[in-house]
N, C-alpha and C. Protein backbone atom coordinates (compact mmCIF):
# COMPACT_ATOMS: atom_id res chain seq x y z
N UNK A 1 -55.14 -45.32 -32.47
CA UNK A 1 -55.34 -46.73 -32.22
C UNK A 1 -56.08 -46.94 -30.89
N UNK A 2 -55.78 -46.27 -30.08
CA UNK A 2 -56.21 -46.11 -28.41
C UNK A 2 -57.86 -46.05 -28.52
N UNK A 3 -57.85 -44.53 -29.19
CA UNK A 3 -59.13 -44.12 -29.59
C UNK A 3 -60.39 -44.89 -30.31
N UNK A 4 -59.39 -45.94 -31.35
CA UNK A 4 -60.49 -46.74 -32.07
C UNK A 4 -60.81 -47.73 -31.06
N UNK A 5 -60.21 -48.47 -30.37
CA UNK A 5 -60.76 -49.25 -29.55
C UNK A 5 -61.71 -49.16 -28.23
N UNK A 6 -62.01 -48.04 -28.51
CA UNK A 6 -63.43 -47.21 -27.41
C UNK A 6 -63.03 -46.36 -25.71
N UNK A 7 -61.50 -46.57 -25.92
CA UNK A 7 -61.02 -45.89 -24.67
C UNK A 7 -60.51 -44.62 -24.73
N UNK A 8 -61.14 -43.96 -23.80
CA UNK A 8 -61.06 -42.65 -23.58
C UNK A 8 -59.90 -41.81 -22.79
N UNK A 9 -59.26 -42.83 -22.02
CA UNK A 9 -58.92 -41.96 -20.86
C UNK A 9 -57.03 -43.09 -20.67
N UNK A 10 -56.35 -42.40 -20.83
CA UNK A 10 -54.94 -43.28 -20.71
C UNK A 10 -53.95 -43.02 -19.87
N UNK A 11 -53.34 -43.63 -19.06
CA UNK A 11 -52.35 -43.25 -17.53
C UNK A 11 -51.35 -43.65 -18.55
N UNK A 12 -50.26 -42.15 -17.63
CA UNK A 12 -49.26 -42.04 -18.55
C UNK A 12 -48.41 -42.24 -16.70
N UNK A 13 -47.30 -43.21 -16.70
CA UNK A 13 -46.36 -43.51 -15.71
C UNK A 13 -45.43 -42.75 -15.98
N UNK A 14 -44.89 -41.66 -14.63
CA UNK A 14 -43.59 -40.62 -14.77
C UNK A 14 -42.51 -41.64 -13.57
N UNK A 15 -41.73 -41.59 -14.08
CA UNK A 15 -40.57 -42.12 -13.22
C UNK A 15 -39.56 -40.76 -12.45
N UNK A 16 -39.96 -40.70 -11.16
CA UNK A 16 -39.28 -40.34 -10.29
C UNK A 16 -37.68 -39.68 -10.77
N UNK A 17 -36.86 -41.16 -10.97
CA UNK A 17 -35.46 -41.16 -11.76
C UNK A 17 -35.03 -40.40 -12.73
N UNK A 18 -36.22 -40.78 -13.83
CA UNK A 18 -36.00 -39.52 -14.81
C UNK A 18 -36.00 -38.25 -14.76
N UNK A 19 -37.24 -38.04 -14.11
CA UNK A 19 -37.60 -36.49 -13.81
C UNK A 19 -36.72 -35.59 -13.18
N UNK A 20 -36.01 -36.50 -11.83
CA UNK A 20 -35.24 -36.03 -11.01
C UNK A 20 -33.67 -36.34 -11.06
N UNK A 21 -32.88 -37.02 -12.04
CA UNK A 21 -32.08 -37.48 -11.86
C UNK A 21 -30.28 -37.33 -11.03
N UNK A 22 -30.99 -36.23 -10.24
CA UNK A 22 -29.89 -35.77 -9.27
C UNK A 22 -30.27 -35.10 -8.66
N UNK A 23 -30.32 -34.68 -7.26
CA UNK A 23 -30.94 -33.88 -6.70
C UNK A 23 -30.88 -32.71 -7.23
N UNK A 24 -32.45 -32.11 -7.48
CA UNK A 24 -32.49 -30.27 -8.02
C UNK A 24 -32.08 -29.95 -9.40
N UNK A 25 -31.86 -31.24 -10.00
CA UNK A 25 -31.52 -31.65 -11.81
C UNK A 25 -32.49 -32.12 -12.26
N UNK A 26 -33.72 -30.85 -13.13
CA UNK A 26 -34.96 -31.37 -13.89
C UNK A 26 -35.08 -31.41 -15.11
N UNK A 27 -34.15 -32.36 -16.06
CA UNK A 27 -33.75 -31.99 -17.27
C UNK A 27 -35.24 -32.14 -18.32
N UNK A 28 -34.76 -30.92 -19.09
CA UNK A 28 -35.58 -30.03 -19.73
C UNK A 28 -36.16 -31.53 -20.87
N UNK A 29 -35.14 -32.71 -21.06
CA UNK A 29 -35.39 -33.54 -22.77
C UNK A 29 -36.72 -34.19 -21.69
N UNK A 30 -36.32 -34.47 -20.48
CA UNK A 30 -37.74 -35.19 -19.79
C UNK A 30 -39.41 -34.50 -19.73
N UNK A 31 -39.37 -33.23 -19.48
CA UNK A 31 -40.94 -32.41 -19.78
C UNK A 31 -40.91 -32.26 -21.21
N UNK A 32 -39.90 -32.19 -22.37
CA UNK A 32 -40.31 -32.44 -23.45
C UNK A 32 -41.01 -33.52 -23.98
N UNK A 33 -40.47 -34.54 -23.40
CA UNK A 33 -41.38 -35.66 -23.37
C UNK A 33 -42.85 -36.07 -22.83
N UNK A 34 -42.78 -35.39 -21.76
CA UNK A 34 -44.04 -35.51 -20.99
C UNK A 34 -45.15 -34.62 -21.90
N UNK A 35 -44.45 -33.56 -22.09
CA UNK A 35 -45.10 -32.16 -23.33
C UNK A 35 -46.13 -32.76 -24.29
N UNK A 36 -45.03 -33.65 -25.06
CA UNK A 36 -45.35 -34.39 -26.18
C UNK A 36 -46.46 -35.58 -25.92
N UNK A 37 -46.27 -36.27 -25.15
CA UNK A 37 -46.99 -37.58 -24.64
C UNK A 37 -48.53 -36.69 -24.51
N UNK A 38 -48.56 -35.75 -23.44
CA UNK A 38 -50.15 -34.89 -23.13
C UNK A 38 -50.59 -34.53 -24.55
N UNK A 39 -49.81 -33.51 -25.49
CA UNK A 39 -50.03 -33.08 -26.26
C UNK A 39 -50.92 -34.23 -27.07
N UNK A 40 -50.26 -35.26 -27.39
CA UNK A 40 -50.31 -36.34 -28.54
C UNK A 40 -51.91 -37.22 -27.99
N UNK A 41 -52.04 -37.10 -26.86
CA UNK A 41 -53.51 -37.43 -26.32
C UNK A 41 -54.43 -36.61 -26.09
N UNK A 42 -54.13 -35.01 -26.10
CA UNK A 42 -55.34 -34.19 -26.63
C UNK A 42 -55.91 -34.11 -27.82
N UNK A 43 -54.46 -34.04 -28.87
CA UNK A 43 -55.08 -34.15 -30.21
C UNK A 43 -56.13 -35.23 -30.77
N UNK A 44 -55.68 -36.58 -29.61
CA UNK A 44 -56.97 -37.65 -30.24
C UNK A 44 -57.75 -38.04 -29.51
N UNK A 45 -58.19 -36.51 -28.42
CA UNK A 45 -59.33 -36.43 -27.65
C UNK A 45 -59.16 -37.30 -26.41
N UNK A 46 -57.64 -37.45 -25.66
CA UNK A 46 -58.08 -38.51 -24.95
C UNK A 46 -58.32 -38.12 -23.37
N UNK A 47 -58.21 -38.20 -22.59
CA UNK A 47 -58.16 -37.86 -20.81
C UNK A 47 -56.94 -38.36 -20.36
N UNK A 48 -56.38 -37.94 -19.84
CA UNK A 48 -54.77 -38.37 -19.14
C UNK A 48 -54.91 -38.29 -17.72
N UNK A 49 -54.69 -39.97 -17.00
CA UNK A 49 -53.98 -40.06 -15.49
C UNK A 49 -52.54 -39.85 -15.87
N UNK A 50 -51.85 -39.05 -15.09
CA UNK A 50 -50.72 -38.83 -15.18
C UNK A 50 -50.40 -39.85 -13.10
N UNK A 51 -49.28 -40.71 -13.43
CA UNK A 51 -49.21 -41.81 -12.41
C UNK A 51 -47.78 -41.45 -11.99
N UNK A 52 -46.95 -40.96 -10.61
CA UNK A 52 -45.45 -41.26 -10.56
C UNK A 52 -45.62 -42.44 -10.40
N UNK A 53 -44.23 -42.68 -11.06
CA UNK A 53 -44.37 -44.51 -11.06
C UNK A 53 -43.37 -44.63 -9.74
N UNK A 54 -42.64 -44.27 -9.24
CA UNK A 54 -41.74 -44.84 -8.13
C UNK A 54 -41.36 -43.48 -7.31
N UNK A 55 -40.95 -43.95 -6.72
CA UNK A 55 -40.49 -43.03 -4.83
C UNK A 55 -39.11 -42.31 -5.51
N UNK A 56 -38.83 -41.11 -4.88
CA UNK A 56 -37.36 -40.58 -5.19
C UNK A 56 -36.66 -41.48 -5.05
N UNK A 57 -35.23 -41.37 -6.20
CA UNK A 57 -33.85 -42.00 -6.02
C UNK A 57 -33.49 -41.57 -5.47
């Protein structure tokens, strides 16, 4: 859908919180996600800003 509408290139926002949600706690379901999200925009050719969205909790 991204793709049909002539854009190439899509910022994907990582939240701090998630990633980190305790100090030195990088749970594994969160880079599965991130995995998936990159993955799912190479397959339809796209360019990824990857953005932290907020400051450590």
């Amino acid at each position: 859908m991204i793709k049909d509408l002539g854009l190439r290139v899509v910022r994907i926002g990582v939240s701090w919180c998630l990633m980190e949600p305790q100090p030195g706690l990088f749970p594994e379901s969160f880079w599965q996600g991130v995995d998936r999200a990159l993955n799912e925009a190479e397959v339809n050719g796209l360019k990824v800003i990857v953005v932290m969205a907020d400051s450590p909790c």
